[in-house]
Protein backbone atom coordinates (compact mmCIF):
# COMPACT_ATOMS: atom_id res chain seq x y z
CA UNK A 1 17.33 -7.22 59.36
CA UNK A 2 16.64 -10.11 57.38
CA UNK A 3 12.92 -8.60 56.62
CA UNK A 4 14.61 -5.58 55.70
CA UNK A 5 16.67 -7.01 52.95
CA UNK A 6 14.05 -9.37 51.81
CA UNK A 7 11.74 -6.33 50.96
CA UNK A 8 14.87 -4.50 49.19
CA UNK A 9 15.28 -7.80 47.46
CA UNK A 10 12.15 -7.66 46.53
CA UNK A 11 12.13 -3.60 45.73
CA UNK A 12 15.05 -4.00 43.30
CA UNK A 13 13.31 -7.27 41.57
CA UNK A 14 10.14 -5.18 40.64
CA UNK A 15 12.42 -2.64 39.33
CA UNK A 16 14.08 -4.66 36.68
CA UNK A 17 11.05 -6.31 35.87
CA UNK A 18 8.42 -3.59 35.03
CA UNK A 19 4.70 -5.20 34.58
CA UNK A 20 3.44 -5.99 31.27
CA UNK A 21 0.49 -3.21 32.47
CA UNK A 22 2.92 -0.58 32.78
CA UNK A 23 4.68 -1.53 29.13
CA UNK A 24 1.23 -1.27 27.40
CA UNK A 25 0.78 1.83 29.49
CA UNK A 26 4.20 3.15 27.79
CA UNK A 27 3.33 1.83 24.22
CA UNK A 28 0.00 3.58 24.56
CA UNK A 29 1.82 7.15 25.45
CA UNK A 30 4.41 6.98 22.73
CA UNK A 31 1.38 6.04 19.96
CA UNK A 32 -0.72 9.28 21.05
CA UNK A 33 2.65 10.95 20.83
CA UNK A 34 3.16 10.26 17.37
CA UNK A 35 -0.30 10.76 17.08
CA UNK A 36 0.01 14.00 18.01
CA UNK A 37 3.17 14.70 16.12
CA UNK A 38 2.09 13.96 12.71
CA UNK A 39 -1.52 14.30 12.58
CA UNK A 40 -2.98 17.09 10.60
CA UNK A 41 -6.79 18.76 10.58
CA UNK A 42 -8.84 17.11 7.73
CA UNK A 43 -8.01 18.69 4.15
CA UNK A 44 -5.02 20.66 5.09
CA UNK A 45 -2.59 18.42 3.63
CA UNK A 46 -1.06 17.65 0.70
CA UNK A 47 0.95 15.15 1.15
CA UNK A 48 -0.58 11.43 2.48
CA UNK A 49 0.85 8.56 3.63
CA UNK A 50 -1.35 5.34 3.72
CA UNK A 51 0.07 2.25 6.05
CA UNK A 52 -0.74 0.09 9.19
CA UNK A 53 2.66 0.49 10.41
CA UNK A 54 2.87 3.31 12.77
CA UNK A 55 6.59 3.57 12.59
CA UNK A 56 7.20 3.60 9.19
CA UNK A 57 4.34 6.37 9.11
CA UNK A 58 5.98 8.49 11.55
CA UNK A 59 9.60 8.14 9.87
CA UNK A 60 8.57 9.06 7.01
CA UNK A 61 6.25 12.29 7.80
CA UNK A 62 8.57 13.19 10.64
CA UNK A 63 12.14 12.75 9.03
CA UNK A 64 11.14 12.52 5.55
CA UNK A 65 8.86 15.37 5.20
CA UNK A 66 9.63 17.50 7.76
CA UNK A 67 8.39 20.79 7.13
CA UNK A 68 5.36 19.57 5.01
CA UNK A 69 2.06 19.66 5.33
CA UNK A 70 1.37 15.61 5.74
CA UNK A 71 -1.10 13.43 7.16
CA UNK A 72 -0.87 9.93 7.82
CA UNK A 73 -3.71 7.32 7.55
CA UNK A 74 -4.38 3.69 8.12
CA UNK A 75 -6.77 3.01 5.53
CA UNK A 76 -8.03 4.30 2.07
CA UNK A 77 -11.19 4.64 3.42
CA UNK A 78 -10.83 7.73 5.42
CA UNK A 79 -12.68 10.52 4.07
CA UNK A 80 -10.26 12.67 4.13
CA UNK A 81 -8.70 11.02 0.55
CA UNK A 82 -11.42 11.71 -1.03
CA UNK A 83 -11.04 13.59 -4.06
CA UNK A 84 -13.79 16.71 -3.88
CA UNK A 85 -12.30 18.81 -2.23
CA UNK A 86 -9.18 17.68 -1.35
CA UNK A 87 -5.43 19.75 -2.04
CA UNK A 88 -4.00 15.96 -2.14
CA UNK A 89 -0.81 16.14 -4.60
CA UNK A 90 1.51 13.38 -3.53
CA UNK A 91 -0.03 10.19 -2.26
CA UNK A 92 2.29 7.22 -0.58
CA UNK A 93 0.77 3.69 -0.24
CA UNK A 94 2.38 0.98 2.12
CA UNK A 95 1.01 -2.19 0.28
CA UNK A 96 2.26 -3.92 3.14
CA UNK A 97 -0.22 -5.02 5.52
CA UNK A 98 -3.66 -3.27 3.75
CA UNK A 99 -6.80 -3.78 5.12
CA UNK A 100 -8.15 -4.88 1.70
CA UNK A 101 -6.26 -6.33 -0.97
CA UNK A 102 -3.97 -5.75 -3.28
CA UNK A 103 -6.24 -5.94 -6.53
CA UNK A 104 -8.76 -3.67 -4.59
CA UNK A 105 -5.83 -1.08 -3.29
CA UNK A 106 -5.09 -0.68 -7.39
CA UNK A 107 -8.89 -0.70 -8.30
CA UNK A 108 -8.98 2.25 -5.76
CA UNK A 109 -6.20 4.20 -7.27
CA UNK A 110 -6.92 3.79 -10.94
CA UNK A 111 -10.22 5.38 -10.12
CA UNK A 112 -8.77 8.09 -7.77
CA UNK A 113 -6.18 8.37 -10.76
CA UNK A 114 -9.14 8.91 -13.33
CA UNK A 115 -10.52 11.94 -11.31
CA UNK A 116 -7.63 13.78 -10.33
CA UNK A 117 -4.79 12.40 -13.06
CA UNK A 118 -2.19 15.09 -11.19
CA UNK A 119 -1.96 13.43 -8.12
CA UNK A 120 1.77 11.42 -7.62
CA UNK A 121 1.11 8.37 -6.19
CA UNK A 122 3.97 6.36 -4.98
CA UNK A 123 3.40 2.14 -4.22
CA UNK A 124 6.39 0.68 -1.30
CA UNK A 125 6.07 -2.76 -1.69
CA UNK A 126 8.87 -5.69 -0.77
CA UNK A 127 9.97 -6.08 -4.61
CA UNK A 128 9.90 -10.25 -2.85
CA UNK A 129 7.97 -11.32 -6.28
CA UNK A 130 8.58 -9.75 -10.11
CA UNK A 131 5.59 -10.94 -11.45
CA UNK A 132 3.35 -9.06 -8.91
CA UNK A 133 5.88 -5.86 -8.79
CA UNK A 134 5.08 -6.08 -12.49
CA UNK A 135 1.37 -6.17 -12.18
CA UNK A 136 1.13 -3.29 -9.91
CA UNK A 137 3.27 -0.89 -12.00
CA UNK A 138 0.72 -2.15 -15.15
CA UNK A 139 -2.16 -1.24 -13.56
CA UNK A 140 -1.76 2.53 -13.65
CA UNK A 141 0.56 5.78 -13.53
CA UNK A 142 2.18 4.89 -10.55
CA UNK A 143 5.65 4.77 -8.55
CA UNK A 144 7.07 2.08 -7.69
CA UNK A 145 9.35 2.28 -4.68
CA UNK A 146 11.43 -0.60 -2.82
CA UNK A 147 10.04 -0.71 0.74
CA UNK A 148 13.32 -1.58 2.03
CA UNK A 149 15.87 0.65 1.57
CA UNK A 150 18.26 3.75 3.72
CA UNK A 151 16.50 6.53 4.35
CA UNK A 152 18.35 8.53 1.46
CA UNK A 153 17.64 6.95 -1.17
CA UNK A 154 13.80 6.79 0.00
CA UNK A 155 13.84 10.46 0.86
CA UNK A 156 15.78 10.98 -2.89
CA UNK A 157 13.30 9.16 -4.57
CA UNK A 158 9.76 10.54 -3.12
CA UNK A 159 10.92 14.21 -2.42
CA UNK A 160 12.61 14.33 -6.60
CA UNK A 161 10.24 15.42 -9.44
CA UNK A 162 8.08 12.01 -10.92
CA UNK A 163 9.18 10.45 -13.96
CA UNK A 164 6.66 11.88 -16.91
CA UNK A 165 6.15 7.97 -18.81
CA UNK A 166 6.66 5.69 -15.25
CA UNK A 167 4.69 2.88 -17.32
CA UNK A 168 4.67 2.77 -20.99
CA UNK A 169 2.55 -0.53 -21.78
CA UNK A 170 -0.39 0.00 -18.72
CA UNK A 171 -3.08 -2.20 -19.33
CA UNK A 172 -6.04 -0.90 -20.83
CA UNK A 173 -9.93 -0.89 -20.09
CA UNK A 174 -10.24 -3.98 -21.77
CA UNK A 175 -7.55 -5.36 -19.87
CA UNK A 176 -8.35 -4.56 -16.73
CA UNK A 177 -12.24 -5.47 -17.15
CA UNK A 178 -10.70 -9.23 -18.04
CA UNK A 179 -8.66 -8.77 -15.40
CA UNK A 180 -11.36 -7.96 -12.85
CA UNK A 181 -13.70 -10.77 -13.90
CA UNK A 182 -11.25 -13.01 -13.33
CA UNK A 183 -10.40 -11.73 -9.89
CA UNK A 184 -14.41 -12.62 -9.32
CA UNK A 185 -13.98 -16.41 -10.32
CA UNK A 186 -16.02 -15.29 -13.97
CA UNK A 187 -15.31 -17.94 -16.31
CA UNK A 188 -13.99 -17.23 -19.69
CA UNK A 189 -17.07 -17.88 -22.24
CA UNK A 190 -19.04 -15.91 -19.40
CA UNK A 191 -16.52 -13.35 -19.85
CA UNK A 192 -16.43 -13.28 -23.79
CA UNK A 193 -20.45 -13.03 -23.52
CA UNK A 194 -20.54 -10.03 -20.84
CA UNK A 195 -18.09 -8.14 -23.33
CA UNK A 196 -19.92 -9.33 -26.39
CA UNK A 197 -16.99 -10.40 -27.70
CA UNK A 198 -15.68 -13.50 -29.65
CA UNK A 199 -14.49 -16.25 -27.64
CA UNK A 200 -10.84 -16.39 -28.72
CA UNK A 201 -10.52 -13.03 -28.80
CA UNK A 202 -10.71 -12.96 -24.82
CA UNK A 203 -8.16 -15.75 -25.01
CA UNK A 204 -5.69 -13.99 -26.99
CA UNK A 205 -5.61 -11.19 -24.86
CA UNK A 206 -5.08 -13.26 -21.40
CA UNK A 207 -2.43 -14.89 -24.09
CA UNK A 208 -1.25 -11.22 -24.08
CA UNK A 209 -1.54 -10.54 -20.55
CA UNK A 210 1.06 -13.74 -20.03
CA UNK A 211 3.20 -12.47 -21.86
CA UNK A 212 3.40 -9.00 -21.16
CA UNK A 213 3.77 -10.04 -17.26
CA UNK A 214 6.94 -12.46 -18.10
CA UNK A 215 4.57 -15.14 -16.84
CA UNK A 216 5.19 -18.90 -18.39
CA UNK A 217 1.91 -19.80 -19.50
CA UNK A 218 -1.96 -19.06 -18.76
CA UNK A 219 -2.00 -20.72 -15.41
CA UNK A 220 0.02 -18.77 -13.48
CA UNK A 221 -1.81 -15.90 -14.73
CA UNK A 222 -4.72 -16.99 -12.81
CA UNK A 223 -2.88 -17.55 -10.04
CA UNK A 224 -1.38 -14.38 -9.84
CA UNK A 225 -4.66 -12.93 -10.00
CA UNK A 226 -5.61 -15.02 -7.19
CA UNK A 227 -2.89 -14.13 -5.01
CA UNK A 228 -3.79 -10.51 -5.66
CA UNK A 229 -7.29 -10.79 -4.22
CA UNK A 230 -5.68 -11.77 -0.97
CA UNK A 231 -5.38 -9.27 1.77
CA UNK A 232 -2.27 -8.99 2.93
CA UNK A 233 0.62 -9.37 0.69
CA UNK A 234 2.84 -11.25 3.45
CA UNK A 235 0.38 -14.05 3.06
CA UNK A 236 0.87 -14.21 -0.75
């Protein structure tokens, strides 16, 4: 008897206690599930969703845009989002948690932007730092959408019609080719000799660059830029 009621004992212990195998095993199921749910066969989509969190992915292609033809990706890189070829109109980037950074994720999109200037590309980001939430809707025609928020108001804001000016001061070329040197540690007289330009004429338009980004002097410009070039904006 006493056996008997050590082994249901010990039954009813492995029971509420399931192995860490057979949790993995679960997680593993419900991400080919999902996997299955959302995925779409290479360029027939329209819609794309770009983020490293599966969830968020899924929520938004299986509640959001139910009834769409969406695919969901992990990285920029797929080639899939390329633009030959591609029926791509609406384009949704999680900057959370990118593979590559920041600076590179807008580099990307300005030049996917260039090529086909009628896709709608939407940017979720935390909205934790102005200055940066600033940048990023300066660097191009894009969205910018509070990661956090109810369902609702997400679903309001990426299934309504785009706003026709979303950024009326962008920066320009020149801006952005300052910009980028500085993201590559370029000095500034190297910079005003690449551009065969005057010396204080590349200061006065980092002076410009301060100011246009609310930042309090030249300094935290460059450290802005720095924290760009980082890869994942929860480490910024």
């Amino acid at each position: 008897m006493r056996r008997e009621r050590h082994r249901r004992l010990r039954n009813a212990s492995c029971t509420r206690n399931p192995s860490r195998t057979t949790q993995q095993v679960v997680d593993q199921i419900e991400y080919l599930d999902q996997r299955l749910n959302y995925a779409l066969p290479d360029s027939a989509f329209s819609q794309a969703i770009v983020t490293t969190d599966r969830y968020l992915g899924y929520t938004l292609n299986r509640y959001l845009f139910s009834g769409k033809r969406t695919a969901v990706f992990s990285t920029l890189d797929s080639p899939s989002l390329r633009p030959e070829g591609s029926h791509l109109r609406q384009l949704v980037i999680d900057m959370e948690g990118l593979a590559i950074s920041c600076y590179e994720t807008l580099e990307r999109l300005r030049l996917l932007i260039r090529e086909r200037n009628e896709i709608h590309i939407y940017l979720l980001v935390s909205g934790k730092d102005a200055s940066l939430v600033q940048f990023m809707r300066m660097a191009g025609n894009f969205q910018i959408l509070p990661r956090r928020q109810d369902l609702s108001s997400l679903r309001k804001a990426l299934l309504s019609p785009p706003e026709d000016a979303l950024q009326p001061d962008p920066f320009s070329h020149a801006d952005w080719a300052i910009i980028s040197a500085l993201s590559q540690g370029v000095t500034l007289k190297t910079i005003a000799r690449l551009q065969n330009t005057p010396y204080h004429r590349v200061i006065y338009r980092i002076n410009r660059l301060t100011a246009r980004l609310e930042l309090p002097h030249r300094q935290s410009l460059l450290h802005l830029i720095h924290r760009l070039s980082i890869t994942s904006l929860h480490l910024i």
